[in-house]
PDB file of N, CA and C in Angstrom:
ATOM      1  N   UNK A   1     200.201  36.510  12.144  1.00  0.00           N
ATOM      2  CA  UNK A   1     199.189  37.111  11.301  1.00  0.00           C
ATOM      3  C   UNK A   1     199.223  38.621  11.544  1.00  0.00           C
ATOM      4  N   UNK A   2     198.856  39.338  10.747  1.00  0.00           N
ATOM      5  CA  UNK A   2     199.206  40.970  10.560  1.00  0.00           C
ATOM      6  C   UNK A   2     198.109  41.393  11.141  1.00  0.00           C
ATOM      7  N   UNK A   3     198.029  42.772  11.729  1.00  0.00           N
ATOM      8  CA  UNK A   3     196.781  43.083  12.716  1.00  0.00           C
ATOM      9  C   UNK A   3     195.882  43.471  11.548  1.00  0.00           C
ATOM     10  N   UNK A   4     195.709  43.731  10.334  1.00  0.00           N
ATOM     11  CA  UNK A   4     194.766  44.207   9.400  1.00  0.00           C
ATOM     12  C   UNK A   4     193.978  42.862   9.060  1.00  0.00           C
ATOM     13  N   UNK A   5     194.528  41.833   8.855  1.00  0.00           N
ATOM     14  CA  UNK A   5     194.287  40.165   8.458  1.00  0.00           C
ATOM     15  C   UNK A   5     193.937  39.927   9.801  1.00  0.00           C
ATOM     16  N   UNK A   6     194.108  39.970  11.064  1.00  0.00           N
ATOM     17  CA  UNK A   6     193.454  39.638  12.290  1.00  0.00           C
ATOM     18  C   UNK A   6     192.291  40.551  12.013  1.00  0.00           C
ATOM     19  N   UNK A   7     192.160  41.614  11.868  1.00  0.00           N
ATOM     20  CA  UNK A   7     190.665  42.591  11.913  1.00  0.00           C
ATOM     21  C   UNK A   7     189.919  41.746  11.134  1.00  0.00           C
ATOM     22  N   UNK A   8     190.319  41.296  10.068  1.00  0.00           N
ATOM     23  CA  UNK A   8     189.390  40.970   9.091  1.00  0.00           C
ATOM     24  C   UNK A   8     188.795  39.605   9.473  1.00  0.00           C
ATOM     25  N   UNK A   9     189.878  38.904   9.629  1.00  0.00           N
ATOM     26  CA  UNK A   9     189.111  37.494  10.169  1.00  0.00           C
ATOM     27  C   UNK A   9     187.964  37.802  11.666  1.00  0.00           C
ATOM     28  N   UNK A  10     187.985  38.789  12.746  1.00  0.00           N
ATOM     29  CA  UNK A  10     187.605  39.042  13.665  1.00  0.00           C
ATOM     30  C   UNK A  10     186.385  39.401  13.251  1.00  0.00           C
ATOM     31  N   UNK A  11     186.446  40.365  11.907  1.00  0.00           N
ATOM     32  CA  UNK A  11     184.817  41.203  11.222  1.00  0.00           C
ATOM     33  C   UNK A  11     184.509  39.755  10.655  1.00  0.00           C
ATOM     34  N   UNK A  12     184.790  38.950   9.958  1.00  0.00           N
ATOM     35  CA  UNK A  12     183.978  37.843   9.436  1.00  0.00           C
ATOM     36  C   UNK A  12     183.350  36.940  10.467  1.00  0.00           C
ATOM     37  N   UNK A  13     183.884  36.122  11.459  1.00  0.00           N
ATOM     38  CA  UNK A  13     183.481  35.826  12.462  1.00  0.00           C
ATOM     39  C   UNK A  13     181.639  36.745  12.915  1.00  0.00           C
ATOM     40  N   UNK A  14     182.059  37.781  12.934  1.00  0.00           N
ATOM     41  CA  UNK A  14     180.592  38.200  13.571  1.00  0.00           C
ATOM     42  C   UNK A  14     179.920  38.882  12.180  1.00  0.00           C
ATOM     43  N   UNK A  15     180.321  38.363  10.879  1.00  0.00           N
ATOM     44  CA  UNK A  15     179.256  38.386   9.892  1.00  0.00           C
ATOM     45  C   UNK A  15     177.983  37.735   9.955  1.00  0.00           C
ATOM     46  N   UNK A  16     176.886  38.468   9.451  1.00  0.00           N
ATOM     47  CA  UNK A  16     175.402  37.258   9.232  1.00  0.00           C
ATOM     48  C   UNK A  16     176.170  36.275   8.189  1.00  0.00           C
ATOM     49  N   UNK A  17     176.534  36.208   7.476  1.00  0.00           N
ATOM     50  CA  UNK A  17     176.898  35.530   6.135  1.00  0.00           C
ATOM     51  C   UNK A  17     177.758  34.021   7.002  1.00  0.00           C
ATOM     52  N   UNK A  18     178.406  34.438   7.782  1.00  0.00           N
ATOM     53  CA  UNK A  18     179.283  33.416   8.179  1.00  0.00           C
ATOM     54  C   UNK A  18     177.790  32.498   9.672  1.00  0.00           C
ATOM     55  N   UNK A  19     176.828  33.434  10.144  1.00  0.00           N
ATOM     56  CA  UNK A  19     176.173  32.822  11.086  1.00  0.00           C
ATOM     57  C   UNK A  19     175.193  31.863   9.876  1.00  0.00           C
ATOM     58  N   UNK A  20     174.990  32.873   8.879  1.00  0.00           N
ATOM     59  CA  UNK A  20     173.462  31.583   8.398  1.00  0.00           C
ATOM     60  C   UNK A  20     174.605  30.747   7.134  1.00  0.00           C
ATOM     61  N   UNK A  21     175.721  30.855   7.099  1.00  0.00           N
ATOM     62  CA  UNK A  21     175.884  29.920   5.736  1.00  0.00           C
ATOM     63  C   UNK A  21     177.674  29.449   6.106  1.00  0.00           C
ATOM     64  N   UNK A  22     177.455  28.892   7.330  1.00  0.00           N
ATOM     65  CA  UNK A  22     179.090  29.149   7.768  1.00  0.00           C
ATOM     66  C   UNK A  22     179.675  27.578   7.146  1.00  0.00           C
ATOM     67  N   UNK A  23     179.084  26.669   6.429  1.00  0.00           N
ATOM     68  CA  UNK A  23     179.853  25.880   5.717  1.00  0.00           C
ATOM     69  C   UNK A  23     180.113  26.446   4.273  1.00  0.00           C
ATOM     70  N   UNK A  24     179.531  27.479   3.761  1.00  0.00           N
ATOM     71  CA  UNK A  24     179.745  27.942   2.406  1.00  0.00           C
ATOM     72  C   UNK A  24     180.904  29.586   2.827  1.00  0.00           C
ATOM     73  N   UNK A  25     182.081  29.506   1.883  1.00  0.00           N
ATOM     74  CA  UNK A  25     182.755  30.526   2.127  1.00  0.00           C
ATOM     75  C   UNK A  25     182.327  31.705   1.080  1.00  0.00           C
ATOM     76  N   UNK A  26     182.428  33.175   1.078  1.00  0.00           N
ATOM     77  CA  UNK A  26     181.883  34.193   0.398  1.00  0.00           C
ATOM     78  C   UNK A  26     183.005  34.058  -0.387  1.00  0.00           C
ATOM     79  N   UNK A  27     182.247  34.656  -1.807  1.00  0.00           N
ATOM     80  CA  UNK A  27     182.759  35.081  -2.736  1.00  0.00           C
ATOM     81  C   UNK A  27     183.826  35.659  -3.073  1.00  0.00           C
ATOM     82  N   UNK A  28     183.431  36.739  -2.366  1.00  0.00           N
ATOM     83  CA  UNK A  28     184.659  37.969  -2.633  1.00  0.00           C
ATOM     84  C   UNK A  28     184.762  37.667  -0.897  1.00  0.00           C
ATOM     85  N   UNK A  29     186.242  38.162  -0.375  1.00  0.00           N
ATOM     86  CA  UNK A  29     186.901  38.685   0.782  1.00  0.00           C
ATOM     87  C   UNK A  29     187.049  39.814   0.692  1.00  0.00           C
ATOM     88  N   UNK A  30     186.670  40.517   1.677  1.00  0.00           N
ATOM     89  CA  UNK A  30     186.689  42.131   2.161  1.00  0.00           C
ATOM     90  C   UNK A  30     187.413  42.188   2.561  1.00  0.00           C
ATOM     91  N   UNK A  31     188.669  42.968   2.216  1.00  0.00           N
ATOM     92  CA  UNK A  31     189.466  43.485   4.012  1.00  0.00           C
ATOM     93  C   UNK A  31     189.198  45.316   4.053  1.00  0.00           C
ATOM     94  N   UNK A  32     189.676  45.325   4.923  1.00  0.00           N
ATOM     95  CA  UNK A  32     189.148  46.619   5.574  1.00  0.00           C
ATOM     96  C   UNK A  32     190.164  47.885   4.716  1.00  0.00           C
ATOM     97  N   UNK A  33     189.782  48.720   4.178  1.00  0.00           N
ATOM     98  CA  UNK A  33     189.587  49.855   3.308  1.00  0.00           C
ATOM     99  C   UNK A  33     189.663  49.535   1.924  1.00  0.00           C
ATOM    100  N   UNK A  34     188.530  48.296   1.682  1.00  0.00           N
ATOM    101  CA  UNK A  34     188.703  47.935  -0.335  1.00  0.00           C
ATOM    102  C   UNK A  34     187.538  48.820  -0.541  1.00  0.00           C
ATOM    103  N   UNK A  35     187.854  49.158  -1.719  1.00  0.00           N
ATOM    104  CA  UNK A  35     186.518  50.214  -2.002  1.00  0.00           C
ATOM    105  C   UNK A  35     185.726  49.240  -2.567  1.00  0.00           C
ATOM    106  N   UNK A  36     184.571  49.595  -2.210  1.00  0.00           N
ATOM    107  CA  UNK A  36     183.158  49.063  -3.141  1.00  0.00           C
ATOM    108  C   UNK A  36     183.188  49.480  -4.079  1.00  0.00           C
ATOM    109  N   UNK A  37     182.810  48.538  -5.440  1.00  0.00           N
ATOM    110  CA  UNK A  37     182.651  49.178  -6.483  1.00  0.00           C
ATOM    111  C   UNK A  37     180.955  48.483  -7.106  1.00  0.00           C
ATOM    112  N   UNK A  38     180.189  49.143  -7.363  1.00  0.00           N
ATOM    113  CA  UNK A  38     178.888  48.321  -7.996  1.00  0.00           C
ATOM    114  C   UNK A  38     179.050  48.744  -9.720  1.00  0.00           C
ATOM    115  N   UNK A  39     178.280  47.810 -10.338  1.00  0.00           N
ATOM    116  CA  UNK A  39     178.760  47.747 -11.730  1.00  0.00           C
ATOM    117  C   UNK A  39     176.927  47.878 -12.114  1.00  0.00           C
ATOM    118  N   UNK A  40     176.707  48.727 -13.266  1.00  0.00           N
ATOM    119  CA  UNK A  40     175.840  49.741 -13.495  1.00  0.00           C
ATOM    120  C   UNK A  40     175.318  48.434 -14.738  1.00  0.00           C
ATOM    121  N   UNK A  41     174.123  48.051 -15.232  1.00  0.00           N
ATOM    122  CA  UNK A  41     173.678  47.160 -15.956  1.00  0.00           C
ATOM    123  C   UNK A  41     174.101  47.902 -17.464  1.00  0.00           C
ATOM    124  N   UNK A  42     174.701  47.444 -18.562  1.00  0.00           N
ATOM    125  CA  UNK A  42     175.093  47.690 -19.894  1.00  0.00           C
ATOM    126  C   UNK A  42     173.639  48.210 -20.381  1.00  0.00           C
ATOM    127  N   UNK A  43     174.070  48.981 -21.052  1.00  0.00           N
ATOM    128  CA  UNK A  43     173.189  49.713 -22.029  1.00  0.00           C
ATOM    129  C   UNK A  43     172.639  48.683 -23.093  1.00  0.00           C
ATOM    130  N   UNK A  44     171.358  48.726 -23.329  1.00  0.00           N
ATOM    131  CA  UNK A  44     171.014  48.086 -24.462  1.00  0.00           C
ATOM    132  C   UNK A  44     170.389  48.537 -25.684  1.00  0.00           C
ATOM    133  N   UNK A  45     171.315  48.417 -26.762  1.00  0.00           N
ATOM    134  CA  UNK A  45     170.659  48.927 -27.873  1.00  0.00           C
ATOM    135  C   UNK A  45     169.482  48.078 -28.463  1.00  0.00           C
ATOM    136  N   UNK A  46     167.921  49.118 -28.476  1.00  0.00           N
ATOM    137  CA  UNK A  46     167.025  48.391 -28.855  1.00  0.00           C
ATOM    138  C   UNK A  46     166.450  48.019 -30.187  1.00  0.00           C
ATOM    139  N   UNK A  47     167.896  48.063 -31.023  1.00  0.00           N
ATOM    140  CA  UNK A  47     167.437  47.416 -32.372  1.00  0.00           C
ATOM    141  C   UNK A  47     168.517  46.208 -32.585  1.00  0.00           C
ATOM    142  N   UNK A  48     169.214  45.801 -31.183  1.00  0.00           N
ATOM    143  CA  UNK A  48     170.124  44.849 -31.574  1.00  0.00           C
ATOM    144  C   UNK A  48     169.461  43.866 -30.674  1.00  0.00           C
ATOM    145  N   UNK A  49     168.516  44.838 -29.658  1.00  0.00           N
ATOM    146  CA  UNK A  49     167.386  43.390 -29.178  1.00  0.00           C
ATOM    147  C   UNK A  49     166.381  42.932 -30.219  1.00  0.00           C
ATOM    148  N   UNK A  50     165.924  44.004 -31.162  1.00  0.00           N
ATOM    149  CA  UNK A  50     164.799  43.399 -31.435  1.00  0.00           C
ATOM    150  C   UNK A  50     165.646  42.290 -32.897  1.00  0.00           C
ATOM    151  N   UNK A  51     166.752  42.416 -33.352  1.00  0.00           N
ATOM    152  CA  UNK A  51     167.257  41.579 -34.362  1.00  0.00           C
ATOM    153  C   UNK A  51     168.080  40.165 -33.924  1.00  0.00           C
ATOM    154  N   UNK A  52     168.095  40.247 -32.215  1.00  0.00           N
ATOM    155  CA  UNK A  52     168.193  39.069 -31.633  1.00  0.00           C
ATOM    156  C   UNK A  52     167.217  38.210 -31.688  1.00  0.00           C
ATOM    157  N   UNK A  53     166.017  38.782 -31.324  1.00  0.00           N
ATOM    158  CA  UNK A  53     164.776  38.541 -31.415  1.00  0.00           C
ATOM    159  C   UNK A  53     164.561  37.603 -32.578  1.00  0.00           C
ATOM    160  N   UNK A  54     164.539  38.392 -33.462  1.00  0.00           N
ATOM    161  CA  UNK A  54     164.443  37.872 -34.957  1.00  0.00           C
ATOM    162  C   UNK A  54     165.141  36.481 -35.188  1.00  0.00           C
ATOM    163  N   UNK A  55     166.459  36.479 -34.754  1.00  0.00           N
ATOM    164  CA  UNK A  55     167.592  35.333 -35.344  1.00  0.00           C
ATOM    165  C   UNK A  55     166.762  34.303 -34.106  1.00  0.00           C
ATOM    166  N   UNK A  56     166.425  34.534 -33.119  1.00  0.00           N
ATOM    167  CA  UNK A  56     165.765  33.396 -32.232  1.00  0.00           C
ATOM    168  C   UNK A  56     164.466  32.967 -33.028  1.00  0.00           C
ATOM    169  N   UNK A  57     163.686  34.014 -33.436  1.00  0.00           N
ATOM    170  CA  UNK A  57     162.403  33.196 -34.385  1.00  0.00           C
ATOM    171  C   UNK A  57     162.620  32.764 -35.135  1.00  0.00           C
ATOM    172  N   UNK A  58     163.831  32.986 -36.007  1.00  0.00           N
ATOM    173  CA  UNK A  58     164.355  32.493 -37.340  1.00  0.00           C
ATOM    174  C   UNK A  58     164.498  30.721 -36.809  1.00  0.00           C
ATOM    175  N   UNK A  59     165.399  31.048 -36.516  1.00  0.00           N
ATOM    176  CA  UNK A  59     165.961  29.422 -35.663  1.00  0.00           C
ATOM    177  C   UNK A  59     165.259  29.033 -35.433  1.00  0.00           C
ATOM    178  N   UNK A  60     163.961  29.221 -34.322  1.00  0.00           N
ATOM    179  CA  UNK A  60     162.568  28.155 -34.230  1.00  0.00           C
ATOM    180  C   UNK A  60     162.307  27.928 -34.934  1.00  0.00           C
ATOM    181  N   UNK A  61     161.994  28.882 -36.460  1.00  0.00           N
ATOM    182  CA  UNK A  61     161.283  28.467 -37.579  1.00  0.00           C
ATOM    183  C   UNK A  61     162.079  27.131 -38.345  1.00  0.00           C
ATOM    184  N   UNK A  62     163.643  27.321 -38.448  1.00  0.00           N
ATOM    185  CA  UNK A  62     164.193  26.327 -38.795  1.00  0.00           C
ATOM    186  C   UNK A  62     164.474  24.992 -38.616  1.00  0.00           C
ATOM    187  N   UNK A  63     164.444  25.020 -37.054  1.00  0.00           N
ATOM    188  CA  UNK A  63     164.079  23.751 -36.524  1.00  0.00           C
ATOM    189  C   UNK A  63     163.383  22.887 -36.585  1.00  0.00           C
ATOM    190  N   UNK A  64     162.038  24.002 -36.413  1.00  0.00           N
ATOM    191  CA  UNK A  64     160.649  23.123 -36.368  1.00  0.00           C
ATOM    192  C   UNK A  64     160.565  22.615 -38.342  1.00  0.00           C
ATOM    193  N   UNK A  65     160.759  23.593 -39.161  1.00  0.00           N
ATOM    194  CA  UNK A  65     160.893  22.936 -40.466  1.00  0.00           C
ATOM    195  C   UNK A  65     161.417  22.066 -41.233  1.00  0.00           C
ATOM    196  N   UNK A  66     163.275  21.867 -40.698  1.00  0.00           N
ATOM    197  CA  UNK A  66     163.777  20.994 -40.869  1.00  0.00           C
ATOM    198  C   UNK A  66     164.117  20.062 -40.205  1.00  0.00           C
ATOM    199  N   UNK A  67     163.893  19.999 -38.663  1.00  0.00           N
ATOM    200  CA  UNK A  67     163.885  18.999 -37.336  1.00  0.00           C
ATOM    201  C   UNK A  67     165.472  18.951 -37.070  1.00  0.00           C
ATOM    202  N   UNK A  68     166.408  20.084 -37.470  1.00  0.00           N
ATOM    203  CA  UNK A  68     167.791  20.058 -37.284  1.00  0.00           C
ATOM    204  C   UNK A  68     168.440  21.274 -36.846  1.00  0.00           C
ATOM    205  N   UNK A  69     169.467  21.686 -36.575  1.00  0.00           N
ATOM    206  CA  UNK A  69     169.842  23.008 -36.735  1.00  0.00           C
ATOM    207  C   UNK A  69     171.491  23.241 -37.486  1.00  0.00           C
ATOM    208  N   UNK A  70     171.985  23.916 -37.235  1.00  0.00           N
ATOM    209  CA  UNK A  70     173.556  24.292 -37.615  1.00  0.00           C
ATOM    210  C   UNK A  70     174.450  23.994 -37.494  1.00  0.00           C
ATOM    211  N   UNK A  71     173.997  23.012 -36.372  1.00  0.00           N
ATOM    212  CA  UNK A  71     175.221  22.084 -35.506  1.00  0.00           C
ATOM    213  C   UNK A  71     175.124  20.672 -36.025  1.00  0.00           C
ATOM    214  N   UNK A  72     174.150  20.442 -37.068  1.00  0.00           N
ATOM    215  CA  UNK A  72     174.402  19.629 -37.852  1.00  0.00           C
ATOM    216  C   UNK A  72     175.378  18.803 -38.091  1.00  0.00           C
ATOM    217  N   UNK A  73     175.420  17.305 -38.700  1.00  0.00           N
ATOM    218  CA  UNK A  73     176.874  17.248 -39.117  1.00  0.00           C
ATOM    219  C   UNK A  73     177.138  16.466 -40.216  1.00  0.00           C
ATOM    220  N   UNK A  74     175.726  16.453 -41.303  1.00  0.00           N
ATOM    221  CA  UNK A  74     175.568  15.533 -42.281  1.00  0.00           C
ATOM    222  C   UNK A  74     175.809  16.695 -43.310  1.00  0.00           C
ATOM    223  N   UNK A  75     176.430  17.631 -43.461  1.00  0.00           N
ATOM    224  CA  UNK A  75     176.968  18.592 -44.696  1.00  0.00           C
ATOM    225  C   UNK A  75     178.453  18.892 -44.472  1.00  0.00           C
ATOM    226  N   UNK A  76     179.065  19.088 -46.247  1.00  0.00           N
ATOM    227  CA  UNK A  76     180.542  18.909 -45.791  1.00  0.00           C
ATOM    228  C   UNK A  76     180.634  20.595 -45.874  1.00  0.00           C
ATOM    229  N   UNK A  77     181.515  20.904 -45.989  1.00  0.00           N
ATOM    230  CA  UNK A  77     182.235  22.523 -46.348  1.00  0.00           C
ATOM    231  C   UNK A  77     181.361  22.666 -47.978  1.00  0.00           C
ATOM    232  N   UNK A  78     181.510  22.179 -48.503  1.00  0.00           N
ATOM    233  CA  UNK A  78     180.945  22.651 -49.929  1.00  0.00           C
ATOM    234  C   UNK A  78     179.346  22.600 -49.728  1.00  0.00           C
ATOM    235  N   UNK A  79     178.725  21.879 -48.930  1.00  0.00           N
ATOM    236  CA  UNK A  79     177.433  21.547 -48.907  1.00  0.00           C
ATOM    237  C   UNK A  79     177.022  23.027 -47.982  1.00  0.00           C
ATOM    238  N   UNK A  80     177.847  23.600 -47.248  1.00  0.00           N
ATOM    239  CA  UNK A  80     177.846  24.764 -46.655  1.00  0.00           C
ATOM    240  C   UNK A  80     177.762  25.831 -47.747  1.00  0.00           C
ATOM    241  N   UNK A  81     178.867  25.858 -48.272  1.00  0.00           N
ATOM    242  CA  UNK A  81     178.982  26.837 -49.505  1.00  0.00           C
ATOM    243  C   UNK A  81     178.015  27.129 -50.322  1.00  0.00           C
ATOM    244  N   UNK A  82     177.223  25.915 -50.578  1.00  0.00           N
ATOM    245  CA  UNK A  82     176.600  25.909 -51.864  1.00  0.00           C
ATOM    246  C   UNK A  82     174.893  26.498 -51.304  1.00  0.00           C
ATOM    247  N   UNK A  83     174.787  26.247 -49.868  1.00  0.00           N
ATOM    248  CA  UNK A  83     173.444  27.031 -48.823  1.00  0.00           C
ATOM    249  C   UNK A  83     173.860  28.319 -48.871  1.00  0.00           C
ATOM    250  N   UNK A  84     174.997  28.898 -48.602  1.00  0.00           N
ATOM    251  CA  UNK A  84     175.448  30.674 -48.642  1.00  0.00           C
ATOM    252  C   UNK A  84     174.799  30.934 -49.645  1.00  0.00           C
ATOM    253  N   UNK A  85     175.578  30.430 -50.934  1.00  0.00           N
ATOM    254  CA  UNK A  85     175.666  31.059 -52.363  1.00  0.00           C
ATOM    255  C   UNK A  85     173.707  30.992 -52.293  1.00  0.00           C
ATOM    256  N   UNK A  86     173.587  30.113 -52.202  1.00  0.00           N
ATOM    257  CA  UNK A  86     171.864  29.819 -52.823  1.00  0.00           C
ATOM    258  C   UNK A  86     171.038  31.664 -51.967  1.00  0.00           C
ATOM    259  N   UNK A  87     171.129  31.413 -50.720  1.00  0.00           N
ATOM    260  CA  UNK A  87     170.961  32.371 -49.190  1.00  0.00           C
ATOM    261  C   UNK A  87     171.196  34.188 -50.585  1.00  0.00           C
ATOM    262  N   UNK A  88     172.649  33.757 -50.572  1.00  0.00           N
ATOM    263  CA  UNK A  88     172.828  35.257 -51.052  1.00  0.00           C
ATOM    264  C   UNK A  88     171.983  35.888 -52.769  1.00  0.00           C
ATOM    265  N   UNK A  89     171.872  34.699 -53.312  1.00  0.00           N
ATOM    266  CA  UNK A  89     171.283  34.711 -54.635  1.00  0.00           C
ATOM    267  C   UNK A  89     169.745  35.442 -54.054  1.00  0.00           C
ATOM    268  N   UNK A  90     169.578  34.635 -53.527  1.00  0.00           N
ATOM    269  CA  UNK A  90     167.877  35.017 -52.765  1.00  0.00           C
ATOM    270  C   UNK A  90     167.882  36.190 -52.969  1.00  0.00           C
ATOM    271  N   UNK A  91     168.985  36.904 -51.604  1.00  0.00           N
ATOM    272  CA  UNK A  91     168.936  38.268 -51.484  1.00  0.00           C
ATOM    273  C   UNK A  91     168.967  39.540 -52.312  1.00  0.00           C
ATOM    274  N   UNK A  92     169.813  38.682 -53.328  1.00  0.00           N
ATOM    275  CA  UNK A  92     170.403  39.514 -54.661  1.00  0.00           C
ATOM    276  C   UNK A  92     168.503  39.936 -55.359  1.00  0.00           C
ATOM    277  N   UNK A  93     167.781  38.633 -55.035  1.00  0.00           N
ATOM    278  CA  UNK A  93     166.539  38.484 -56.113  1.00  0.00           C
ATOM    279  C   UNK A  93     165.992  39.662 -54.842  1.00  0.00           C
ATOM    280  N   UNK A  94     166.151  39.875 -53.621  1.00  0.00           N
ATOM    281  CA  UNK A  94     165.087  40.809 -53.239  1.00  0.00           C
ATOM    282  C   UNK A  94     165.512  42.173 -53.362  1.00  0.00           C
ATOM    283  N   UNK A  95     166.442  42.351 -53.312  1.00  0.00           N
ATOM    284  CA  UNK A  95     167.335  43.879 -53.685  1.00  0.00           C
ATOM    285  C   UNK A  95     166.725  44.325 -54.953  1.00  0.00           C
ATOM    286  N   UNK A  96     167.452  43.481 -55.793  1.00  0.00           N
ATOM    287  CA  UNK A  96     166.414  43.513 -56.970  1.00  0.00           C
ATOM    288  C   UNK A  96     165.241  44.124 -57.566  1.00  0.00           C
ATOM    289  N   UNK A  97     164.504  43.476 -57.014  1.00  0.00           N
ATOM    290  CA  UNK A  97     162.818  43.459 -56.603  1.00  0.00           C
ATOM    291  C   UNK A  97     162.723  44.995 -56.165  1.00  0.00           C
ATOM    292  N   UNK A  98     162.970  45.683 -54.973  1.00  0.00           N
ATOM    293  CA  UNK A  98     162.892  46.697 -54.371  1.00  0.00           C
ATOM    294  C   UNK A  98     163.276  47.462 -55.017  1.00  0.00           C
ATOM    295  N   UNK A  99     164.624  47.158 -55.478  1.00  0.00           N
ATOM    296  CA  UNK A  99     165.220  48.306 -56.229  1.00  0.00           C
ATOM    297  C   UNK A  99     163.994  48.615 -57.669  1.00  0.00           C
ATOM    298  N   UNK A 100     163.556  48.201 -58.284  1.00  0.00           N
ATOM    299  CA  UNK A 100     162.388  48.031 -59.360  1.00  0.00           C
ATOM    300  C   UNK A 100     161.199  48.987 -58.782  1.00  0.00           C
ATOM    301  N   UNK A 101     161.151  48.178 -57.363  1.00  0.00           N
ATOM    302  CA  UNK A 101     159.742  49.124 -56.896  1.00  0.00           C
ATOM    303  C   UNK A 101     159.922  50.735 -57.035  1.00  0.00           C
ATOM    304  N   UNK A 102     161.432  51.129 -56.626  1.00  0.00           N
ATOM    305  CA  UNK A 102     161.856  52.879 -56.202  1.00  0.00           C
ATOM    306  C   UNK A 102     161.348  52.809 -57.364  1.00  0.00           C
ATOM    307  N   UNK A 103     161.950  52.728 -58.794  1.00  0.00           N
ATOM    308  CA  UNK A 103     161.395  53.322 -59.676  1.00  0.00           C
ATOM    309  C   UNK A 103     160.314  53.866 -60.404  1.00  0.00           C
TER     310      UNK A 103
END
């Protein structure tokens, strides 16, 4: 065994980690000069939380209305299609609508 791999097994030995949990092995292995690196929590954009938000109330609402969800499996591909088309018509009618109000 190489004297860097002897250090290391020698530093684990007198780890706390190895005294309180010495049937569970750690995660990561250290050997001696790995750099630490800590990883900084992602930025969150707060209009892609609050439209997560949304698609989660949406979905409760759907559930609780139709007692099913998306994962469904009593619609074929066209029975899909024909919920888009209906979905986008809607939208077309509220664009619509708004667009009427600017004027």
């Amino acid at each position: 065994m190489g004297d860097s791999r002897k250090k290391f097994e020698e530093m684990n030995e007198n780890d706390l980690y190895w005294k309180s949990n010495s049937t569970k092995p750690p995660i990561f292995k250290h050997y001696p000069g790995d750099i630490e690196v800590t990883m900084d929590e992602p930025k969150k954009d707060s209009y892609v939380q609050l439209v997560k938000s949304k698609f989660e109330q949406r979905s409760q609402t759907g559930i609780k209305k139709y007692n099913t969800t998306l994962e469904r499996n009593d619609l074929d591909l066209q029975d899909w299609l024909n919920h888009l088309q209906e979905e986008l018509m809607d939208a077309t009618l509220y664009i619509e609508r708004l667009k009427a109000e600017l004027k």
